[in-house]
Protein backbone atom coordinates (compact mmCIF):
# COMPACT_ATOMS: atom_id res chain seq x y z
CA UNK A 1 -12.21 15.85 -13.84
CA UNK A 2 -10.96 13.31 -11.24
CA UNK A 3 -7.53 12.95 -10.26
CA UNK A 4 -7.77 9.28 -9.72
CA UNK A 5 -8.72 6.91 -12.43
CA UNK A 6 -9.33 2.59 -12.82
CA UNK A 7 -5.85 0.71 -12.74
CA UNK A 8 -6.67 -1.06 -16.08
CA UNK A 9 -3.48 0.28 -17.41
CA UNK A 10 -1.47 -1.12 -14.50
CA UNK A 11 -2.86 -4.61 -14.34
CA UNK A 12 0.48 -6.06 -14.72
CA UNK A 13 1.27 -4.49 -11.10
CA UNK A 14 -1.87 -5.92 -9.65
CA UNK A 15 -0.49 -9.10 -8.85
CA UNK A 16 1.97 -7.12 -6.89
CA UNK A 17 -0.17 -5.52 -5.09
CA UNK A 18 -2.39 -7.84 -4.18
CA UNK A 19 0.60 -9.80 -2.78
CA UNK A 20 1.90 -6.51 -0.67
CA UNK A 21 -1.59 -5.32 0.15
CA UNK A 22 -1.66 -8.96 2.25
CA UNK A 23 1.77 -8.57 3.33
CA UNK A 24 0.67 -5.53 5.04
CA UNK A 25 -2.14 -6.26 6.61
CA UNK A 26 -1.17 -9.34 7.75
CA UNK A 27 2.50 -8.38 8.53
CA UNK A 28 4.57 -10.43 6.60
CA UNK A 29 7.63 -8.13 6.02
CA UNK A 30 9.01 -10.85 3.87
CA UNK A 31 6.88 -10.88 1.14
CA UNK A 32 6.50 -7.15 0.76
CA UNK A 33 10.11 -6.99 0.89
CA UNK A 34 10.99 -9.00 -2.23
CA UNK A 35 8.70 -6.69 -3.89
CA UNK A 36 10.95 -3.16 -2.71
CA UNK A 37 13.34 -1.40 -4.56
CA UNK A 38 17.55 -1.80 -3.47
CA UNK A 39 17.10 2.12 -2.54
CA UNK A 40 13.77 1.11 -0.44
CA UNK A 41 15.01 -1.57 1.73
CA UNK A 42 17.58 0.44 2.15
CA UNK A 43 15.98 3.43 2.99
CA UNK A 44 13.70 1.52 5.41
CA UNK A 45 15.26 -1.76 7.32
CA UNK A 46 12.63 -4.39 8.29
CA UNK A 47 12.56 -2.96 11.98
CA UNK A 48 11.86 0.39 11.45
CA UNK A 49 8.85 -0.65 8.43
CA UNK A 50 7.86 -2.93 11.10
CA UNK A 51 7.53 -0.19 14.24
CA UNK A 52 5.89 1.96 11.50
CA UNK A 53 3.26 -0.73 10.15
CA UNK A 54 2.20 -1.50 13.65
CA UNK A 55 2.15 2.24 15.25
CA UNK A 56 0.25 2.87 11.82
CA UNK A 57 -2.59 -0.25 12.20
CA UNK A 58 -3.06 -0.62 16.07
CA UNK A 59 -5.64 2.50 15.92
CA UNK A 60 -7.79 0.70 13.11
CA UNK A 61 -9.93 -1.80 15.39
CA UNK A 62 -10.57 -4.82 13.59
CA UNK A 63 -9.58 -5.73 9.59
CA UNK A 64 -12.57 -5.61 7.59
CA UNK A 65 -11.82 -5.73 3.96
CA UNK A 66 -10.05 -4.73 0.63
CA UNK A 67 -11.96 -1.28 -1.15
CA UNK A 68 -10.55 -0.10 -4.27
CA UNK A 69 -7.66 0.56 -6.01
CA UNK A 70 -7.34 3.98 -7.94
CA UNK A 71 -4.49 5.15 -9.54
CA UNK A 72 -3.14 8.84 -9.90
CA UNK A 73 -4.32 10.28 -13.07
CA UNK A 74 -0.90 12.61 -12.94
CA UNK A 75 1.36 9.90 -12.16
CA UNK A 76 0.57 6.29 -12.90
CA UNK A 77 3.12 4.88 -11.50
CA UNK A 78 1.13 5.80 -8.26
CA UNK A 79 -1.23 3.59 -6.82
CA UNK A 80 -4.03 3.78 -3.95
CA UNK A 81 -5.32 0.90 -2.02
CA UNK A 82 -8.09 1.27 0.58
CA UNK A 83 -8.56 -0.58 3.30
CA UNK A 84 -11.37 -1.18 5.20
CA UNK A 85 -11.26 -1.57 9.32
CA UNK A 86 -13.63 -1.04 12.13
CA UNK A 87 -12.54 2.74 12.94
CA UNK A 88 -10.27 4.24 9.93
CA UNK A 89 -9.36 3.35 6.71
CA UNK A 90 -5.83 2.28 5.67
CA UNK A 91 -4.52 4.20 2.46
CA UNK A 92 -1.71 2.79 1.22
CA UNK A 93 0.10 4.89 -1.70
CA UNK A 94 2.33 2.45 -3.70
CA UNK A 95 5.45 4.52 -6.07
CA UNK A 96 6.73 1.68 -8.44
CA UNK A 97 9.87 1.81 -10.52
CA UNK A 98 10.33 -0.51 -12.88
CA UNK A 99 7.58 -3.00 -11.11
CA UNK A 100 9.57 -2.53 -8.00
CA UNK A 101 8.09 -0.36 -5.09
CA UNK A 102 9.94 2.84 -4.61
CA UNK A 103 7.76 4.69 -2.33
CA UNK A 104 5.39 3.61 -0.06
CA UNK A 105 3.08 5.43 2.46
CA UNK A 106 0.58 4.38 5.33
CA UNK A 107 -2.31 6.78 6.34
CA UNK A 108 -5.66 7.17 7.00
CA UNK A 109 -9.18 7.96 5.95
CA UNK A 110 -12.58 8.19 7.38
CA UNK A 111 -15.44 5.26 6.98
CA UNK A 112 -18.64 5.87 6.72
């Protein structure tokens, strides 16, 4: 069996992370801010998210597109969003409390 499953029980965070997915990729620290936990923000101030983000992104080449959204079949209150771009993927693991993110993680994966 998979680990990862559809997020059809999570479609009240979808919203959410549709909002953050674009605040990411298009850098607007605002919006994904009002969506972090107290402990988050302060965990992570704007600046150091925004060195991150950018150290993270400038290897990608060019922004091609949204892939799917899995959840963790463990946890579900884990979410992954793939990104498409010209030379890696973006994965983006989302850890919500309480429709708030917790956690959040940028890496990579290979495209085809």
């Amino acid at each position: 069996s998979t680990k990862l499953q559809t997020v059809s029980q999570n479609s009240d965070l979808i919203e959410i992370i549709s909002e953050c997915n674009h605040a990411i990729v298009s850098g607007n620290t605002d919006l994904l801010y009002k969506h972090l936990s107290g402990t988050m923000k302060e965990y992570m101030p704007p600046s150091a998210y925004e060195k991150m983000r950018d150290d993270t992104i400038k290897p990608l080449g060019s922004y091609c597109g949204f892939e799917q959204l899995e959840t963790d079949r463990t946890y579900p209150n884990v979410l992954y969003q793939y990104v498409r771009y010209e030379h890696l993927g973006l994965k983006i693991r989302y850890v919500f409390i309480n429709r708030k993110i917790h956690g959040l993680w940028l890496g990579y994966y290979a495209v085809s």
